[in-house]
C-alpha atoms as a PDB file:
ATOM      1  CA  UNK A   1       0.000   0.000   0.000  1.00  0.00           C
ATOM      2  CA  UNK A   2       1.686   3.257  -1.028  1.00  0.00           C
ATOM      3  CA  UNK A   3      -1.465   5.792  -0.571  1.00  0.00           C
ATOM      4  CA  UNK A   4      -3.783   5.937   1.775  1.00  0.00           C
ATOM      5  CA  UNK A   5      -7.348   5.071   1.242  1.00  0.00           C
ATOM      6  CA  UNK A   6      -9.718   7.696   1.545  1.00  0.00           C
ATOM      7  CA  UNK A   7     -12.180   7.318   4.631  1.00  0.00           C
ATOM      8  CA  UNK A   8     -14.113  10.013   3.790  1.00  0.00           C
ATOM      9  CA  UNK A   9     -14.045  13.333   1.261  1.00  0.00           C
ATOM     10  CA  UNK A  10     -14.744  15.726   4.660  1.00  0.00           C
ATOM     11  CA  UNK A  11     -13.094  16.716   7.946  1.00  0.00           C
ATOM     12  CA  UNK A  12     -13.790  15.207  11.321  1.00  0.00           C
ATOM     13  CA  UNK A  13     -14.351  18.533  13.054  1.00  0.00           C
ATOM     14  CA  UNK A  14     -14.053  17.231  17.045  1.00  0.00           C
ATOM     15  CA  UNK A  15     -14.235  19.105  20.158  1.00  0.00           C
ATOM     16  CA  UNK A  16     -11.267  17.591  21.674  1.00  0.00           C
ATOM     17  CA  UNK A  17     -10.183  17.699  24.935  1.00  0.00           C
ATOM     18  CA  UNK A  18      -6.541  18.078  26.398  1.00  0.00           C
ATOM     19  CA  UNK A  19      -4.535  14.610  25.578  1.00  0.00           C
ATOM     20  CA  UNK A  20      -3.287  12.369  23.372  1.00  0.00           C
ATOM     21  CA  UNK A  21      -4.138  10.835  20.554  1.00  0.00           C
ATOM     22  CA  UNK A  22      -3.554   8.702  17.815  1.00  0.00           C
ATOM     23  CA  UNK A  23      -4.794   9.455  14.072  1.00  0.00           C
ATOM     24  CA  UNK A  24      -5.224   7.541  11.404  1.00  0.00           C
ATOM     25  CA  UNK A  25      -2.870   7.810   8.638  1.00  0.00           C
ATOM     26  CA  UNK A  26      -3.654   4.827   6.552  1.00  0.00           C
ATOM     27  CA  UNK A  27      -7.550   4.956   5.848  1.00  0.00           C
ATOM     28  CA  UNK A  28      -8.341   1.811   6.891  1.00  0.00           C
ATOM     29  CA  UNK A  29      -9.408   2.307  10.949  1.00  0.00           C
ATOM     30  CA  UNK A  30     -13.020   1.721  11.573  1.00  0.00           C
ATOM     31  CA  UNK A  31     -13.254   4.067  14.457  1.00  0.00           C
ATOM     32  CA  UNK A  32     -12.185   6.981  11.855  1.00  0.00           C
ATOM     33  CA  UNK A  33     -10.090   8.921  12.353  1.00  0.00           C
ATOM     34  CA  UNK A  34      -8.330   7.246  15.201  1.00  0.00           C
ATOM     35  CA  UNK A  35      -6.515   4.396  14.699  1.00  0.00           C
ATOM     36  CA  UNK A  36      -7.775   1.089  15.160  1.00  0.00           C
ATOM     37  CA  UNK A  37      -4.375  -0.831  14.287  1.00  0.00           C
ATOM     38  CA  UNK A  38      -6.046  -1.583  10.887  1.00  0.00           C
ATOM     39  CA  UNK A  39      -2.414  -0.042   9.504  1.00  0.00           C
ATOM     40  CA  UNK A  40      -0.370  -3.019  10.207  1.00  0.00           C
ATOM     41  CA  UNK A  41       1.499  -4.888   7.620  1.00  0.00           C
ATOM     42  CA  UNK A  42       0.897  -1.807   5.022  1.00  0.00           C
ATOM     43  CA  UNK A  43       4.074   0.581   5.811  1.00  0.00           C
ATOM     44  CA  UNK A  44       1.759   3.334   7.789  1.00  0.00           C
ATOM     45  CA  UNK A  45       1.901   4.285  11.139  1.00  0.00           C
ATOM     46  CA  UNK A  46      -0.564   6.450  13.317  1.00  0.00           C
ATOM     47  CA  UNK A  47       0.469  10.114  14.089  1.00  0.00           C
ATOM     48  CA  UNK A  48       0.521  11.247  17.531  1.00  0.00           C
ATOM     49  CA  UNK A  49      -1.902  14.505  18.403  1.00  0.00           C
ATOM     50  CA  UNK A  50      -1.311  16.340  20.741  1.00  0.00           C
ATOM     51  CA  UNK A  51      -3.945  18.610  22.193  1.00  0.00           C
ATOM     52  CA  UNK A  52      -2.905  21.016  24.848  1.00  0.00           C
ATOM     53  CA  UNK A  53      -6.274  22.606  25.509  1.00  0.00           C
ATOM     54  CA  UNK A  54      -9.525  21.580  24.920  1.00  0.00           C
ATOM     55  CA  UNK A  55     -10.552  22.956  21.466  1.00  0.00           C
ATOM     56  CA  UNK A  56     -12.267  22.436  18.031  1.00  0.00           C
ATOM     57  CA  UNK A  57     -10.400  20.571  15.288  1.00  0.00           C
ATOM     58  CA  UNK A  58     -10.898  19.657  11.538  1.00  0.00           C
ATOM     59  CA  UNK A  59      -9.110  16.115  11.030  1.00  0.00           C
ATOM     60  CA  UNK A  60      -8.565  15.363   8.134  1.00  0.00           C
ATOM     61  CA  UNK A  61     -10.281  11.883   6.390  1.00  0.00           C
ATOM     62  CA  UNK A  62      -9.158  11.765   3.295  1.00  0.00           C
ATOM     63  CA  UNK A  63      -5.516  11.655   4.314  1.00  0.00           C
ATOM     64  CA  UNK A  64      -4.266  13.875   1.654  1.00  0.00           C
ATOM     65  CA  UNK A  65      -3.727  16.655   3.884  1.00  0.00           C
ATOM     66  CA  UNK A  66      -0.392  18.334   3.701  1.00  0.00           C
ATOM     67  CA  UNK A  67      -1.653  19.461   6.963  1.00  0.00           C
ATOM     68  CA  UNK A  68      -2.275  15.999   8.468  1.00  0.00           C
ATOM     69  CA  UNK A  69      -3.642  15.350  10.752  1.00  0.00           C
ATOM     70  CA  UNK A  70      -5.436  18.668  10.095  1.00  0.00           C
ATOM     71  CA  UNK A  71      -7.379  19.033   7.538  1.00  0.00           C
ATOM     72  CA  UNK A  72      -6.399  21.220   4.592  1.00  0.00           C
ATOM     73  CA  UNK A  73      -9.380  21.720   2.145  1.00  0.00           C
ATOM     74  CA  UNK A  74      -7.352  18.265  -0.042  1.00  0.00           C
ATOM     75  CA  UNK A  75     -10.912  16.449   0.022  1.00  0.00           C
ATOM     76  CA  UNK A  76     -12.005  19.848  -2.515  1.00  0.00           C
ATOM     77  CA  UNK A  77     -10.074  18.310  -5.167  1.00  0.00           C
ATOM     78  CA  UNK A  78     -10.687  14.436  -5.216  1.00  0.00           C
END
């Protein structure tokens, strides 16, 4: 697997709270867009997010992002 597979052409937009956590880089998780370990055996690893205060994110699902995890307005052009 050399790209991603695209979960979905639209952000996750989360309220997050302060913590850790893991996104999905390789399309596959079920419990999008965190990782479900889906990834292994294809080359792709999770990224680590780090949230320092509780806040409002766009994640990106179609993991085109140069952004990623955030989402970058990629999805526009699929």
């Amino acid at each position: 697997m050399d790209k991603p597979e695209v979960a979905e052409a639209r952000p996750a937009v989360l309220d997050l709270e302060a913590g850790t956590y893991w996104w999905c880089a390789c399309g596959k998780s079920q419990s999008q867009p965190w990782c479900d370990g889906s990834h292994k055996g294809s080359g792709f690893t999770p990224v680590k997010v780090e949230i320092e205060a509780a806040k409002r994110v766009a994640l990106c699902q179609c993991k085109q992002s140069a952004a990623s995890p955030f989402c970058d307005g990629t999805h526009n052009k699929l």
